[in-house]
N, C-alpha and C. Protein backbone atom coordinates (compact mmCIF):
# COMPACT_ATOMS: atom_id res chain seq x y z
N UNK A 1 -1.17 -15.40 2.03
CA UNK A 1 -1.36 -15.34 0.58
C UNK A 1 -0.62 -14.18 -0.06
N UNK A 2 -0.47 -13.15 0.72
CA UNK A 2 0.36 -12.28 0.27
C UNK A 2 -0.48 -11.37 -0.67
N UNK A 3 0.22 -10.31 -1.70
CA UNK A 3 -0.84 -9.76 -2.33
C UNK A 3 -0.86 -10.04 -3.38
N UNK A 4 -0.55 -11.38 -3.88
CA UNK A 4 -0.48 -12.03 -4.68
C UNK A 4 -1.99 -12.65 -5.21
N UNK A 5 -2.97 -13.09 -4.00
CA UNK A 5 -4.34 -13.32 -4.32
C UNK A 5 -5.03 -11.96 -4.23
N UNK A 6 -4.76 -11.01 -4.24
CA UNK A 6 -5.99 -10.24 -4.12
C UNK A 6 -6.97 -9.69 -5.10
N UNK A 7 -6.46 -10.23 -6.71
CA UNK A 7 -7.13 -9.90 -7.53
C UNK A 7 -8.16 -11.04 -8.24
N UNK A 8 -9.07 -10.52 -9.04
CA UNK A 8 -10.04 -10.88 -9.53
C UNK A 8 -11.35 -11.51 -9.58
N UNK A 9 -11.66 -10.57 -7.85
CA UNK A 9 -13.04 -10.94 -7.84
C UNK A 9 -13.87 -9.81 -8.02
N UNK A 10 -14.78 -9.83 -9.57
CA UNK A 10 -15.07 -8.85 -10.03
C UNK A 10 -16.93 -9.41 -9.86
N UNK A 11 -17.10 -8.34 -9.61
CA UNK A 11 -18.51 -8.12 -9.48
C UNK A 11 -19.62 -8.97 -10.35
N UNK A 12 -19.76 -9.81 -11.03
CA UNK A 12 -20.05 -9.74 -12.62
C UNK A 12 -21.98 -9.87 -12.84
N UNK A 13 -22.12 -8.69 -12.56
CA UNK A 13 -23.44 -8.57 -12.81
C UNK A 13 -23.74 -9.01 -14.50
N UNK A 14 -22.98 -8.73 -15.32
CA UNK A 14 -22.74 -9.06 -16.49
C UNK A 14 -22.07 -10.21 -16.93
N UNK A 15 -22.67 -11.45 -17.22
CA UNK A 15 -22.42 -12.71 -17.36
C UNK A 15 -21.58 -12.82 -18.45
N UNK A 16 -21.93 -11.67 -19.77
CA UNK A 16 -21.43 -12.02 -20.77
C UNK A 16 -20.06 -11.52 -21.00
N UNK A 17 -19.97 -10.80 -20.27
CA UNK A 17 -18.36 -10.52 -20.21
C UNK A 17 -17.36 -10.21 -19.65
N UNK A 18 -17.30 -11.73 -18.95
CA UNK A 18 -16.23 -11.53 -17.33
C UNK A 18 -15.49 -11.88 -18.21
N UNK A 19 -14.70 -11.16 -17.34
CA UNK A 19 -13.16 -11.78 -18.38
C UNK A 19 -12.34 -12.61 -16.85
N UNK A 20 -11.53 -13.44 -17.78
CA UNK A 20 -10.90 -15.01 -16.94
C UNK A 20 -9.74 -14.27 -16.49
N UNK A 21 -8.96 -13.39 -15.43
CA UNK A 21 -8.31 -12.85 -15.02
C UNK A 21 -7.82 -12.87 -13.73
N UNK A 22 -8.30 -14.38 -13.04
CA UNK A 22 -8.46 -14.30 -11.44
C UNK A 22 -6.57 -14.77 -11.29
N UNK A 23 -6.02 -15.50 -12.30
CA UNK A 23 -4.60 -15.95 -12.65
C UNK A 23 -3.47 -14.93 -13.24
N UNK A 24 -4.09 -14.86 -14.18
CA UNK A 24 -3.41 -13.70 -14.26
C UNK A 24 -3.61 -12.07 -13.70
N UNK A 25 -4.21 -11.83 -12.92
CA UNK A 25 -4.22 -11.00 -11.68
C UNK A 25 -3.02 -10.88 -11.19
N UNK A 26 -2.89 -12.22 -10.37
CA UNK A 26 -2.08 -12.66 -9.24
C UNK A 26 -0.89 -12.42 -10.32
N UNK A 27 -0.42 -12.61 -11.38
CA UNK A 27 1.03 -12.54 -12.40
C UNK A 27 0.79 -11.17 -12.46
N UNK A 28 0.18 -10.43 -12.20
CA UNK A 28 0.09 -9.22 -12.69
C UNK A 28 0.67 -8.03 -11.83
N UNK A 29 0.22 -8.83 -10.53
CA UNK A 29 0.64 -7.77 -8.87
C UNK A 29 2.05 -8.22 -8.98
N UNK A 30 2.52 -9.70 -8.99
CA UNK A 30 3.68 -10.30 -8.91
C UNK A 30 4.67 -9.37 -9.79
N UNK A 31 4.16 -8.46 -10.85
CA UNK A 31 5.35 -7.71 -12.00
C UNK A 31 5.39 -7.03 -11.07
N UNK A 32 4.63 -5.96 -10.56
CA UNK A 32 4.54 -4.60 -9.39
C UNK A 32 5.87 -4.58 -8.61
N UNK A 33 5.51 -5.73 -7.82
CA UNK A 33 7.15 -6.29 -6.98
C UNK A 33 8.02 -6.50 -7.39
N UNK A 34 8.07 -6.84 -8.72
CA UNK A 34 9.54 -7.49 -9.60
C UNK A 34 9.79 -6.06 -10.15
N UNK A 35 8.99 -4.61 -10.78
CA UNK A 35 8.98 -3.52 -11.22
C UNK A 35 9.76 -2.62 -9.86
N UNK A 36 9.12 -2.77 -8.71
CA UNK A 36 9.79 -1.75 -7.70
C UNK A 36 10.87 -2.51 -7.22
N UNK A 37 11.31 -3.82 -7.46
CA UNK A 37 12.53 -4.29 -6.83
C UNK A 37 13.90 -3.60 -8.07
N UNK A 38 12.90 -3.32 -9.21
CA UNK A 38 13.99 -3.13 -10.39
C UNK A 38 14.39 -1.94 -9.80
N UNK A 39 13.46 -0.69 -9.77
CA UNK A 39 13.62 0.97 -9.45
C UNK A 39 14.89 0.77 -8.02
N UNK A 40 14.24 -0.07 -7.26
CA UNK A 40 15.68 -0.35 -6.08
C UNK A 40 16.75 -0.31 -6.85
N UNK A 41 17.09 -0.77 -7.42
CA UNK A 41 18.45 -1.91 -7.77
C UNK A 41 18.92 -0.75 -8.84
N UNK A 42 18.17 0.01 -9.53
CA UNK A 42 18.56 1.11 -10.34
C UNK A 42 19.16 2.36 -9.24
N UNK A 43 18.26 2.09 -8.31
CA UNK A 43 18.58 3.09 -7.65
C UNK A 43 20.44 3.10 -6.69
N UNK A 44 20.23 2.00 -5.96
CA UNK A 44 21.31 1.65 -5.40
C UNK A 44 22.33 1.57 -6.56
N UNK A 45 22.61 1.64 -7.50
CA UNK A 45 23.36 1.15 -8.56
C UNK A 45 24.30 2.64 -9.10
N UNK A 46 23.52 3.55 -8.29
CA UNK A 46 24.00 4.90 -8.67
C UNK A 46 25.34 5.04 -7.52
N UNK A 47 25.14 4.54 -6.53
CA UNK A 47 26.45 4.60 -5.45
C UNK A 47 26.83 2.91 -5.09
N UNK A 48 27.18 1.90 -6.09
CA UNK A 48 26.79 0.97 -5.53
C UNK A 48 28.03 0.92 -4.39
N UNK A 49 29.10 1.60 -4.30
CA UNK A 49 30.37 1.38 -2.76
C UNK A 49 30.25 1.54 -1.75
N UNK A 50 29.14 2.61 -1.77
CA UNK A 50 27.98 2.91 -0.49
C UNK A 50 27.08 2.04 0.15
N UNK A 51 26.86 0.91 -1.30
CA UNK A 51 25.36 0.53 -0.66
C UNK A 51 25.60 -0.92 0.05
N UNK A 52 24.80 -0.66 1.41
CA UNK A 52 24.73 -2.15 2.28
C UNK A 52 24.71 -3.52 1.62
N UNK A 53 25.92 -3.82 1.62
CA UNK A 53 26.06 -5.33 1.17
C UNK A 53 25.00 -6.65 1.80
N UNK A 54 24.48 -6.27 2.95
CA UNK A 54 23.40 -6.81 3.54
C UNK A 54 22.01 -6.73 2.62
N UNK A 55 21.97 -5.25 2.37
CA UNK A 55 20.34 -5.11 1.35
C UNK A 55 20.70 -5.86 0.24
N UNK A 56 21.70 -5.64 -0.61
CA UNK A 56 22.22 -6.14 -2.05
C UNK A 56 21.94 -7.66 -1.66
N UNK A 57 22.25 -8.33 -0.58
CA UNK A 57 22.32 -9.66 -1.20
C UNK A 57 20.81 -10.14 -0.76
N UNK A 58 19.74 -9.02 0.05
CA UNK A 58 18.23 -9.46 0.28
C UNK A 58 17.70 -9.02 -1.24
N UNK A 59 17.86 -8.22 -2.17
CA UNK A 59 17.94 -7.83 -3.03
C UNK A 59 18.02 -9.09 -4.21
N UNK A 60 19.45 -9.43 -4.22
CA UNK A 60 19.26 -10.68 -5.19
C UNK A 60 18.49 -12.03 -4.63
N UNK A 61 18.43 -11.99 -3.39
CA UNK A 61 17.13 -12.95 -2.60
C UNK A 61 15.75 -12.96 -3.08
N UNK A 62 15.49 -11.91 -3.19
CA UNK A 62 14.33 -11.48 -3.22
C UNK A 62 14.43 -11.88 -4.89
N UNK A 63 15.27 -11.62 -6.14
CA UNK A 63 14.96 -11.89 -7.72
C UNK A 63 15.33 -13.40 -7.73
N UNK A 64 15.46 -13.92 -6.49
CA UNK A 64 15.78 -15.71 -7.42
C UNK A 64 14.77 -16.30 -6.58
N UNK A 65 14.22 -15.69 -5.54
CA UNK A 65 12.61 -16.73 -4.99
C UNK A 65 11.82 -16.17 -5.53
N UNK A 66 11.73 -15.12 -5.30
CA UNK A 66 10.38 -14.37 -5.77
C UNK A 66 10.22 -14.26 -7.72
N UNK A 67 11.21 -13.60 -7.79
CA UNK A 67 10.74 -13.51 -8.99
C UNK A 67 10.78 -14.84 -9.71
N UNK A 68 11.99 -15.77 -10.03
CA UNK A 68 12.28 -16.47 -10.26
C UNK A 68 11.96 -17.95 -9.89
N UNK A 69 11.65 -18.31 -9.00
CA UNK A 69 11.78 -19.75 -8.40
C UNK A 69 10.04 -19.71 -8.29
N UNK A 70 9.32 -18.57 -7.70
CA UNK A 70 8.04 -18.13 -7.27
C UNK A 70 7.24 -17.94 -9.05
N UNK A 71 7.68 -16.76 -8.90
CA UNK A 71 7.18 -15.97 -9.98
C UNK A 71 7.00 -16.87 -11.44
N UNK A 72 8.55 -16.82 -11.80
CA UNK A 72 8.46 -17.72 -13.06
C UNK A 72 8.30 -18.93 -13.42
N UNK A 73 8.39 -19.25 -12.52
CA UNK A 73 8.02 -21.44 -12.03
C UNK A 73 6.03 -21.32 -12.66
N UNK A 74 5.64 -19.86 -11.80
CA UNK A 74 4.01 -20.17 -11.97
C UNK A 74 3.96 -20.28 -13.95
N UNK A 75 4.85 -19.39 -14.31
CA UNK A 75 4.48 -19.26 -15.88
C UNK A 75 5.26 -20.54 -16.77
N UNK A 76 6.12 -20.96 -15.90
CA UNK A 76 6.63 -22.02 -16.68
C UNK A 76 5.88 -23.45 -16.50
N UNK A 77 5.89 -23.69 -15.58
CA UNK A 77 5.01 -24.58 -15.16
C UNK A 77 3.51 -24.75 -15.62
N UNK A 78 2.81 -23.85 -15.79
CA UNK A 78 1.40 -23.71 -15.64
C UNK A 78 0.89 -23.02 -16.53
N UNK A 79 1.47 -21.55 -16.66
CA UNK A 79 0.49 -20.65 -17.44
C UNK A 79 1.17 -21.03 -18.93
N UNK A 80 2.35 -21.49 -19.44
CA UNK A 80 2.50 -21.33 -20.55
C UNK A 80 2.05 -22.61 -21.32
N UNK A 81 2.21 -23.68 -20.07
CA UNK A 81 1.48 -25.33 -21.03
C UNK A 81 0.04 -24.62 -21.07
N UNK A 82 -0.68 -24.55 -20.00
CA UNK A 82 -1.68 -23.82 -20.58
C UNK A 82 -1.96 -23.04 -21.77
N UNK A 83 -1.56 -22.26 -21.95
CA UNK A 83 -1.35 -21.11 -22.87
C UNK A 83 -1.48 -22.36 -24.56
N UNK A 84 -0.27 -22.78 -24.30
CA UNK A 84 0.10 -23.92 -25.58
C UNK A 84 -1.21 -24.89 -26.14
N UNK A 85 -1.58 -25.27 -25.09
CA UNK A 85 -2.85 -26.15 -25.04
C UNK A 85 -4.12 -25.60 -25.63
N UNK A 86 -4.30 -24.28 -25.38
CA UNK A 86 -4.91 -22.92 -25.99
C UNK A 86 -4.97 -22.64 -27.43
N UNK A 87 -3.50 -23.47 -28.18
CA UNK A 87 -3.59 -22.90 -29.54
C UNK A 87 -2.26 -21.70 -29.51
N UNK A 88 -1.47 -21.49 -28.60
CA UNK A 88 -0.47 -20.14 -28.63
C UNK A 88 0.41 -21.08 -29.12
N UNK A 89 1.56 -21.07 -29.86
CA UNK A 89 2.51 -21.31 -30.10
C UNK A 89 3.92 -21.10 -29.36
N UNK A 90 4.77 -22.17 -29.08
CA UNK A 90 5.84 -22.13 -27.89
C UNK A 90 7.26 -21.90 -29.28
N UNK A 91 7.28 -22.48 -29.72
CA UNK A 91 8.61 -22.85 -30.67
C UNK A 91 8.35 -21.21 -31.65
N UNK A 92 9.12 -20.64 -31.70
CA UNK A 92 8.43 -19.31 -33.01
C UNK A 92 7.61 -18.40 -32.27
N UNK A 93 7.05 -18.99 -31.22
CA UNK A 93 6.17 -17.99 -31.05
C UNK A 93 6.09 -17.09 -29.55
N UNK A 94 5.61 -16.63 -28.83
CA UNK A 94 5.65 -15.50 -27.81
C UNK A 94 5.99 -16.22 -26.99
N UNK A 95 5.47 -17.71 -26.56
CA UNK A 95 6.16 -18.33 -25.42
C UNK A 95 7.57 -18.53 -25.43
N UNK A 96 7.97 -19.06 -26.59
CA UNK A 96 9.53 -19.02 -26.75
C UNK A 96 10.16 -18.01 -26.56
N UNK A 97 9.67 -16.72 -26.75
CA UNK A 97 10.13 -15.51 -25.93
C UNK A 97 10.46 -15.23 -25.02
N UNK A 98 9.36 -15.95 -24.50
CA UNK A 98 9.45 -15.65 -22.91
C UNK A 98 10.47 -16.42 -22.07
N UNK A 99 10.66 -17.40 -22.56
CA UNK A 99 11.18 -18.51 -21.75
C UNK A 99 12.63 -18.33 -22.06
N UNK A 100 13.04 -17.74 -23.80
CA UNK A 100 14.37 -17.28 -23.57
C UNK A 100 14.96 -16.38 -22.61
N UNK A 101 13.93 -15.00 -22.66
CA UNK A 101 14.42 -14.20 -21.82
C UNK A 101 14.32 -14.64 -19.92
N UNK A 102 13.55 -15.21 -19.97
CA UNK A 102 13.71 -15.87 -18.32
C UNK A 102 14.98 -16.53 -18.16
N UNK A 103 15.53 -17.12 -19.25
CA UNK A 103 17.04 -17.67 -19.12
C UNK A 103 18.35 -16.52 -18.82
N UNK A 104 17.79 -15.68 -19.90
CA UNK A 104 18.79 -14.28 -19.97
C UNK A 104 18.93 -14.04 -18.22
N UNK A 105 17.43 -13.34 -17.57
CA UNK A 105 17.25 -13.42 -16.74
C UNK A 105 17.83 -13.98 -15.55
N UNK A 106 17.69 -14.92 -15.35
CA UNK A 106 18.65 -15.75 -15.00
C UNK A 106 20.06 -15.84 -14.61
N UNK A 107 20.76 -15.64 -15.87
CA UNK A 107 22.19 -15.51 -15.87
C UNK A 107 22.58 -14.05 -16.22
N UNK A 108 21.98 -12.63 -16.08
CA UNK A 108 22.36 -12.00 -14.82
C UNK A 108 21.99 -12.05 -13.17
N UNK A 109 21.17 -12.09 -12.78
CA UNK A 109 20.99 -13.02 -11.76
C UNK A 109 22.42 -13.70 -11.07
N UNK A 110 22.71 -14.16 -11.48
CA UNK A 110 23.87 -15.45 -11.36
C UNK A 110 25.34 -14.29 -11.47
N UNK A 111 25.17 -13.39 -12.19
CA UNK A 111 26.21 -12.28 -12.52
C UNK A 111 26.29 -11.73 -11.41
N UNK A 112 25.15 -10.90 -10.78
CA UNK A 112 24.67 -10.40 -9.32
C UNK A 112 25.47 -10.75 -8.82
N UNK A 113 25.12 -11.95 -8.27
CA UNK A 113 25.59 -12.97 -7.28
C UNK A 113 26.93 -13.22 -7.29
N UNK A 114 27.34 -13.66 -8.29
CA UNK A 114 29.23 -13.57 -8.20
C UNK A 114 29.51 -12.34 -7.84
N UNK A 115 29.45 -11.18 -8.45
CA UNK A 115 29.83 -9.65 -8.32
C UNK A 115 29.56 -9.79 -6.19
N UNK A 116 28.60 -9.81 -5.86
CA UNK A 116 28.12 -9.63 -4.67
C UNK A 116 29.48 -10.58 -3.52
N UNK A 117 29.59 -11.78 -3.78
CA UNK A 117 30.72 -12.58 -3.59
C UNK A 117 32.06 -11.73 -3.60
N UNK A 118 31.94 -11.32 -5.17
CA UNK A 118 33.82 -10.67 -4.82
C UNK A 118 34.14 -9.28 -3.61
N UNK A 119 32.46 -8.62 -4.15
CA UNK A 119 32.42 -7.54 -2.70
C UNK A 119 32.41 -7.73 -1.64
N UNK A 120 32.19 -9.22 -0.86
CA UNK A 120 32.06 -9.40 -0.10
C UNK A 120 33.75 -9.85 0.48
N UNK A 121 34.27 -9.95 -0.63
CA UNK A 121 35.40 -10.93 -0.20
C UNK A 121 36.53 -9.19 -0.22
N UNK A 122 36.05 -8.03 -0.57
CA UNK A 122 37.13 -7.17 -0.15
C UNK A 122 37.52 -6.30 -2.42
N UNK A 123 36.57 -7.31 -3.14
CA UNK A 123 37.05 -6.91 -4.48
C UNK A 123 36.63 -5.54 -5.20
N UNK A 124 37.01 -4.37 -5.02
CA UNK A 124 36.87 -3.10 -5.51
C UNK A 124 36.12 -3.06 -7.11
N UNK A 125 36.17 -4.01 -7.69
CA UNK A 125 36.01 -3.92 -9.03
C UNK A 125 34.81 -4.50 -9.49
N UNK A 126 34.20 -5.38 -8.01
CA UNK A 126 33.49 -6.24 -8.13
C UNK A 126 31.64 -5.27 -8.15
N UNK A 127 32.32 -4.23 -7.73
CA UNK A 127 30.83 -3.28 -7.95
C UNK A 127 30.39 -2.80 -8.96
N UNK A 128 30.92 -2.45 -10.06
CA UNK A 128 31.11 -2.33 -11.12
C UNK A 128 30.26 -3.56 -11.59
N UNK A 129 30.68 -4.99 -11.87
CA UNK A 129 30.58 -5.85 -12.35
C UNK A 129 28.86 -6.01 -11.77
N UNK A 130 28.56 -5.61 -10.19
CA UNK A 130 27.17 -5.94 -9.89
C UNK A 130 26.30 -4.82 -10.39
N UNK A 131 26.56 -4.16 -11.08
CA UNK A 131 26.23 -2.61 -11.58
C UNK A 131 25.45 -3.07 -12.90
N UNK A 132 26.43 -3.46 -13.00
CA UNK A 132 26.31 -3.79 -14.98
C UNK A 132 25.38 -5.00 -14.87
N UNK A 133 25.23 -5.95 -14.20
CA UNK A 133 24.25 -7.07 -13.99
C UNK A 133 23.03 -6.46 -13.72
N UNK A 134 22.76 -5.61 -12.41
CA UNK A 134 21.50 -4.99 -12.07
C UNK A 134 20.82 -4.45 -13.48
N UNK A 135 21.73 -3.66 -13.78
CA UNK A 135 20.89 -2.72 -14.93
C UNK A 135 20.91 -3.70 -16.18
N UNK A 136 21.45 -4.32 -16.84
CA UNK A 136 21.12 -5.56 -17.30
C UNK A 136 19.62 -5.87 -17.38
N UNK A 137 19.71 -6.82 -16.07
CA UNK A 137 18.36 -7.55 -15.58
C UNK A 137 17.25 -6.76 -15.37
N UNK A 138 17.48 -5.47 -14.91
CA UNK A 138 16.61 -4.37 -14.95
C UNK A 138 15.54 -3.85 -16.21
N UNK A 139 16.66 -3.59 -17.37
CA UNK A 139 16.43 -3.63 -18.77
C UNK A 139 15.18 -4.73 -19.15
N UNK A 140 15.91 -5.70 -19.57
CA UNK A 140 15.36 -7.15 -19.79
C UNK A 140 13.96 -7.35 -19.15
N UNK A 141 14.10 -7.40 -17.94
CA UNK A 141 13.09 -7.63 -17.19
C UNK A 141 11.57 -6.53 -17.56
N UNK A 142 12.17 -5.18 -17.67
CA UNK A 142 11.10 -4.30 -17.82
C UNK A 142 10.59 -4.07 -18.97
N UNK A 143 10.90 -4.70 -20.12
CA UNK A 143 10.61 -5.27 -21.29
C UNK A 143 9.61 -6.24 -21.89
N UNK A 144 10.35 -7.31 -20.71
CA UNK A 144 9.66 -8.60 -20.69
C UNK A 144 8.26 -8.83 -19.98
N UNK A 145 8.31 -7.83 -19.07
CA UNK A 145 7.25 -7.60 -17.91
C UNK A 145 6.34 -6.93 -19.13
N UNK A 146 6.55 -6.16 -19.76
CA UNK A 146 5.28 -5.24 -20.70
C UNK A 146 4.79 -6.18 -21.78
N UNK A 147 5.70 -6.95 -22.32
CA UNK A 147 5.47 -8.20 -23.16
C UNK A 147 4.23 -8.87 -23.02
N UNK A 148 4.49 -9.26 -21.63
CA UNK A 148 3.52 -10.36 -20.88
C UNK A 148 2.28 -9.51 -20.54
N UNK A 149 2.43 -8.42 -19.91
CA UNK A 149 0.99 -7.92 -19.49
C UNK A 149 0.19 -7.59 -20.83
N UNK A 150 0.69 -6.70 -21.39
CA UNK A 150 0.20 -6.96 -23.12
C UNK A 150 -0.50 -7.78 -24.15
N UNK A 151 0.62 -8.34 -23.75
CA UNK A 151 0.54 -9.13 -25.16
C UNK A 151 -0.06 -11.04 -24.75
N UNK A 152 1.02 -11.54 -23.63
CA UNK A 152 0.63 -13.33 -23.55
C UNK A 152 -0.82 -12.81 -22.31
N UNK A 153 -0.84 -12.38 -21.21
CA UNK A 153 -1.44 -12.56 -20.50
C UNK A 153 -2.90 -11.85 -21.20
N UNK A 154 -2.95 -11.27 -21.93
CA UNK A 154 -4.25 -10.71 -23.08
C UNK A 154 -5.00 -11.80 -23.67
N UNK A 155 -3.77 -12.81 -24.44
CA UNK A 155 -4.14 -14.13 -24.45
C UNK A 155 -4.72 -14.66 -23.64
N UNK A 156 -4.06 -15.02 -22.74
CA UNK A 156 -4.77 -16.07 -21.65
C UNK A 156 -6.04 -15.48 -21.54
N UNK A 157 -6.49 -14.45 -21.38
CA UNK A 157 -7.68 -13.90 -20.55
C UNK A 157 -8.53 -13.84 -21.62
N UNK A 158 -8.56 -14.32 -23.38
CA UNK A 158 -9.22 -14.37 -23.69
C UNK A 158 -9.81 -15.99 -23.90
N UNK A 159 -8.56 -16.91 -23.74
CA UNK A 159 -8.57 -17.78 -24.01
C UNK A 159 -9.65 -19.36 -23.24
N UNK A 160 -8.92 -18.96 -22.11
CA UNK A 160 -9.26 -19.73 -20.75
C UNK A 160 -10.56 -19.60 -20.59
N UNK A 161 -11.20 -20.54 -19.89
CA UNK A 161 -12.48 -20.50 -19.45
C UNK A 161 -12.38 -19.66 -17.45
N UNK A 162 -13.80 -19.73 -17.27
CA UNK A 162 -13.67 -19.80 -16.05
C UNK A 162 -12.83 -20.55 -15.19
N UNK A 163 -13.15 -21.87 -15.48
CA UNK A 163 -12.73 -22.87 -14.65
C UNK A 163 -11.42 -23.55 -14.85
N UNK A 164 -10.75 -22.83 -16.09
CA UNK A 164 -9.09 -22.98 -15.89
C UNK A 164 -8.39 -21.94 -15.48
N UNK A 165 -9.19 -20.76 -15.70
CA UNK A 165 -8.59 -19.74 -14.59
C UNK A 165 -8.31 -20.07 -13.35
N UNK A 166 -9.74 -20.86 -12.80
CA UNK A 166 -10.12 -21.19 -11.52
C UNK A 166 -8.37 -22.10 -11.00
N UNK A 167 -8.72 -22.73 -11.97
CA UNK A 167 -7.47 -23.84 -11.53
C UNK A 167 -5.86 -23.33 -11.77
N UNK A 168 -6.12 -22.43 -12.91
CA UNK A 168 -4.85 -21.96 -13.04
C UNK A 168 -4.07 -21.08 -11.79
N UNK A 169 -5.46 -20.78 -10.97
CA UNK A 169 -4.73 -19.62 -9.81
C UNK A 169 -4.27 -20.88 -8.53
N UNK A 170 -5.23 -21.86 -8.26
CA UNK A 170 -4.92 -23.26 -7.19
C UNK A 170 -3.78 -23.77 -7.34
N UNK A 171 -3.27 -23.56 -8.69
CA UNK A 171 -1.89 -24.22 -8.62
C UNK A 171 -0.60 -23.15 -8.55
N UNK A 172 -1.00 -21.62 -8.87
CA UNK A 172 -0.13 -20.73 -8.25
C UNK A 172 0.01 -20.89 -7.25
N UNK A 173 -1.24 -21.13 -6.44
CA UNK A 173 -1.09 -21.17 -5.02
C UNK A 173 -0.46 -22.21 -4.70
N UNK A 174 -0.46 -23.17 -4.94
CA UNK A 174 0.22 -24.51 -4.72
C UNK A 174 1.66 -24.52 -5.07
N UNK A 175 2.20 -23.61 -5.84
CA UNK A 175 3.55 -23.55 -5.97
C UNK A 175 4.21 -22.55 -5.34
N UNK A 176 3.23 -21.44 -4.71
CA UNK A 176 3.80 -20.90 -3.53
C UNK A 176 4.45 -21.66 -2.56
N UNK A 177 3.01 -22.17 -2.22
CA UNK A 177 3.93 -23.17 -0.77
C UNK A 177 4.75 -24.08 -0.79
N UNK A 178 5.37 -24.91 -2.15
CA UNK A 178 5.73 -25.86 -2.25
C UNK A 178 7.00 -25.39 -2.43
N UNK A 179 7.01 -24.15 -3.38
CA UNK A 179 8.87 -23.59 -3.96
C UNK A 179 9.14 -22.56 -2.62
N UNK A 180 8.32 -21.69 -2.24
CA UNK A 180 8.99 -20.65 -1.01
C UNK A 180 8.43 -20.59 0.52
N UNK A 181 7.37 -21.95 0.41
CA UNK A 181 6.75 -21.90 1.69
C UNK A 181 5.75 -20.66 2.10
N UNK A 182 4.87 -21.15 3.27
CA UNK A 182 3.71 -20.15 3.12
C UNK A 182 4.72 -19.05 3.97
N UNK A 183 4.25 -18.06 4.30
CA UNK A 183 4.23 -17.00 5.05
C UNK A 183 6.03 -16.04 3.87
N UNK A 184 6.86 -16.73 3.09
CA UNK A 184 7.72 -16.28 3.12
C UNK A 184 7.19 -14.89 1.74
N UNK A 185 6.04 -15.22 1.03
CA UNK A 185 5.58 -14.21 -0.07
C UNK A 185 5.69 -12.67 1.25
N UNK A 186 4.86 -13.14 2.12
CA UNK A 186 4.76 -11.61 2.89
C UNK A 186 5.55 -10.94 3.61
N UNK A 187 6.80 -11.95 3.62
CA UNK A 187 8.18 -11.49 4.41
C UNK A 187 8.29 -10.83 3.53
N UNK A 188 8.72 -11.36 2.20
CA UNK A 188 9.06 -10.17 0.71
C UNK A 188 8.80 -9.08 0.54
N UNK A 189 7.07 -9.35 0.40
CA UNK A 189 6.17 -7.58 0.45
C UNK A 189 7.08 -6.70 1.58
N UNK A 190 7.20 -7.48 2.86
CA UNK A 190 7.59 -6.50 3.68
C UNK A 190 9.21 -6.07 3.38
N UNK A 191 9.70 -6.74 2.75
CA UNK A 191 11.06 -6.31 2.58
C UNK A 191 11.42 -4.97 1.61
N UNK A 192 10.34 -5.76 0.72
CA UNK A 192 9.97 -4.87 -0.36
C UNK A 192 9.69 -3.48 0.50
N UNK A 193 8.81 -2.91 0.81
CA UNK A 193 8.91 -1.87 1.20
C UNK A 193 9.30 -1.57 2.07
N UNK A 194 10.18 -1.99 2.87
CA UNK A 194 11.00 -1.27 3.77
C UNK A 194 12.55 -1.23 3.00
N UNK A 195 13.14 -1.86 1.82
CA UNK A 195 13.65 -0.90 1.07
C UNK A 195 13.39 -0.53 0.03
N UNK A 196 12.21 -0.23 -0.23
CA UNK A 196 11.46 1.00 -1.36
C UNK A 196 11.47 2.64 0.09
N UNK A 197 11.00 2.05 1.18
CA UNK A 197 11.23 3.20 2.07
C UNK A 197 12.85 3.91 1.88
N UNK A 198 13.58 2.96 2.11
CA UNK A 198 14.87 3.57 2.64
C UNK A 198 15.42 4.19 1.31
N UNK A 199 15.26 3.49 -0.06
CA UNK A 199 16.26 3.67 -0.86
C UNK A 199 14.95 4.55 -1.94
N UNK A 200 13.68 4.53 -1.70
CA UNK A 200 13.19 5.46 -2.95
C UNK A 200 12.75 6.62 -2.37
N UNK A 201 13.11 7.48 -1.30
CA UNK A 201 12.73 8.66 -1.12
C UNK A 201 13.23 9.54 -1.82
């Protein structure tokens, strides 16, 4: 499960005011990882001629399953029809936000990835180009990440009942295994910090 389930089982001696957070929990740890993969990628970005072309491309691995294919599939898929169904507004309103910038997202992402290609192929110039993508997506992302904890996922948690929380987290889970397979969330964590070890001391 990764540490993706470990939130929101809260005590609730107090009936009247649990708040519906067992879903967005799990979106919540998921920024943590997408936040320290950014500080990497900032970090490496300071020598990127130095840095292991091996980590760089577990690096953009890690932002197109995890964050992307994992991560944002759960909000596209799930939390934002939800959300809509709720009364939030998609067209004009915060979801359309979101979903632009997941595109932005995206296509640096895709910038990465070419840049990573020309370095690989011997292109001096091509670091530069993965430089300017990282910090890019870095930007964007750490923006978008405060957006959501703020502002949509505030929503949800007032919105939702118990029992679409309930369901809203069964089908995170269900799109774990279906988009990255089980066991591969905890390969990540572990990647994750073994280069948060190497590269954030």
């Amino acid at each position: 499960m990764g540490m993706c389930a470990l939130h929101g089982h809260h005590h609730d001696h107090d009936h009247e005011h649990t708040k519906n957070e067992k879903a967005t929990g799990q979106l919540r740890a998921e920024h943590e990882g997408i936040r320290l993969m950014i500080k990497i990628l900032e970090k490496v970005s300071e020598d990127i001629n130095n840095a292991k072309v091996d980590d760089l491309e577990k690096m953009v691995e890690f932002i197109k399953v995890f964050a992307d294919k994992c991560h944002h599939a759960k909000e596209e898929t799930l939390l934002f029809p939800a959300l809509e169904e709720a009364g939030v507004p998609n067209e004009g309103g915060p979801i359309g936000v979101m979903l632009m910038e997941h595109d932005m997202g995206r296509s640096f992402v895709a910038g990465m990835s070419e840049a990573l290609e020309k370095m690989k192929a011997g292109n001096k110039e091509a670091g530069k180009e993965f430089v300017e993508n990282a910090l890019g997506y870095g930007n964007l992302l750490t923006s978008h990440i405060e957006k959501e904890n703020n502002i949509l996922f505030h929503m949800a948690e007032m919105s939702f009942s118990k029992e679409k929380d309930e369901e809203l987290f069964e089908g995170f889970e269900k799109v774990e295994t279906e988009r990255i397979g089980a066991g591969k969330h905890d390969e990540f964590h572990a990647l994750l910090d073994r280069l948060a070890e190497e590269y954030l001391k």
